[in-house]
Protein backbone atom coordinates (compact mmCIF):
# COMPACT_ATOMS: atom_id res chain seq x y z
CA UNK A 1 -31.24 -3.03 -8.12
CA UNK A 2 -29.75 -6.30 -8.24
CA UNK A 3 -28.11 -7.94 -10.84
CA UNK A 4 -30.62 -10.60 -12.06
CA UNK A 5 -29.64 -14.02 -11.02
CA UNK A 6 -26.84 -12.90 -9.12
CA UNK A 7 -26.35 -14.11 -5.52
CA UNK A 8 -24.54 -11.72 -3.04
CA UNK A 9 -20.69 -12.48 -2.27
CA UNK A 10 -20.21 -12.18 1.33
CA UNK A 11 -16.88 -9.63 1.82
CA UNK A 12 -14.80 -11.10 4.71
CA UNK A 13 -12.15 -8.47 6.11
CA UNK A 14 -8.55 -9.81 7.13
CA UNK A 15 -5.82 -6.80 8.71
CA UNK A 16 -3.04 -6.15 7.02
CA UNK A 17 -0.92 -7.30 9.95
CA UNK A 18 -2.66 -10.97 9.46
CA UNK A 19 -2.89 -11.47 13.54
CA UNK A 20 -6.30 -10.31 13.60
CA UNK A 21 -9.49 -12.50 13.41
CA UNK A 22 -11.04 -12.25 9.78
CA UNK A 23 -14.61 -10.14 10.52
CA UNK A 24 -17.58 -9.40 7.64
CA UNK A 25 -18.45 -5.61 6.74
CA UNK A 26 -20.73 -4.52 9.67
CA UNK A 27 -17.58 -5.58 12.20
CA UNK A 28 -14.95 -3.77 10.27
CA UNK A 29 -16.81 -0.46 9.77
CA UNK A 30 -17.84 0.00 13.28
CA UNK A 31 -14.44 -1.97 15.15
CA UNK A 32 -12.35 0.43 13.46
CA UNK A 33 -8.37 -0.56 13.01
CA UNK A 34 -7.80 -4.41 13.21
CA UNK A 35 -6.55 -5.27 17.11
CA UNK A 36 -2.79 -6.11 15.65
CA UNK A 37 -2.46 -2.67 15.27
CA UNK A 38 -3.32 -3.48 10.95
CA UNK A 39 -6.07 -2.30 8.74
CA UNK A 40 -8.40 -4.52 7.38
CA UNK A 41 -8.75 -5.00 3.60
CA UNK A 42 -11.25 -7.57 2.15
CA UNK A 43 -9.87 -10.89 1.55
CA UNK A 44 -10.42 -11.09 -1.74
CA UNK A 45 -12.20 -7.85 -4.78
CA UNK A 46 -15.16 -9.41 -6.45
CA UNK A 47 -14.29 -9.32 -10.19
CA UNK A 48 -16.77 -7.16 -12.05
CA UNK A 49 -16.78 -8.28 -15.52
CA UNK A 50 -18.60 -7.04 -18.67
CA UNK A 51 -20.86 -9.40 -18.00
CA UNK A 52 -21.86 -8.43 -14.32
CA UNK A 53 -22.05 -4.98 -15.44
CA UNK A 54 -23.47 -5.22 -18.37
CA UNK A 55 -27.73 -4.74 -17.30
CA UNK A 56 -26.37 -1.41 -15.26
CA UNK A 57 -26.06 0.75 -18.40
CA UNK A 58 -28.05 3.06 -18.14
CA UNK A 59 -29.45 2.88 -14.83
CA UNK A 60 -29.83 5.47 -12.16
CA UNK A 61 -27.26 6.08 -10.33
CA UNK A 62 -28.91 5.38 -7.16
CA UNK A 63 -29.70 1.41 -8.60
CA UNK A 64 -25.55 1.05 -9.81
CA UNK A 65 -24.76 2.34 -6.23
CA UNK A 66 -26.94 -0.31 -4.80
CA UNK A 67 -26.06 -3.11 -6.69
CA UNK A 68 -21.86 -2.55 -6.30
CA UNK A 69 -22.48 -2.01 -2.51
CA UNK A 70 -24.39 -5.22 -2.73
């Protein structure tokens, strides 16, 4: 389920170390630890406001999942 009239935020992943290049979710979950030895954390936490959340009450679970991983 997507959030109507909500485009997807692209996650970029920098390591906690900051030597590493900055990689998107596929490259982070299958690279593993950042090469400078860091971890990577996304660069910046989407804010999830009343708003966003708001046309999720009540929805299945499996929609809510969707739309946060999205």
């Amino acid at each position: 389920m997507r959030i109507k009239g909500e485009d997807r935020e692209i996650l970029r992943y920098i390591s906690t170390r900051g030597e590493a290049p900055v990689l998107g979710f596929e490259d982070v979950l299958l690279g593993g630890p950042a090469r400078d030895g860091g971890l990577y954390v996304p660069e910046s936490f989407p804010v999830l406001t009343p708003e966003r959340l708001g046309p999720l009450s009540g929805a299945a679970y499996v929609d809510i999942a969707e739309a946060v991983m999205a």
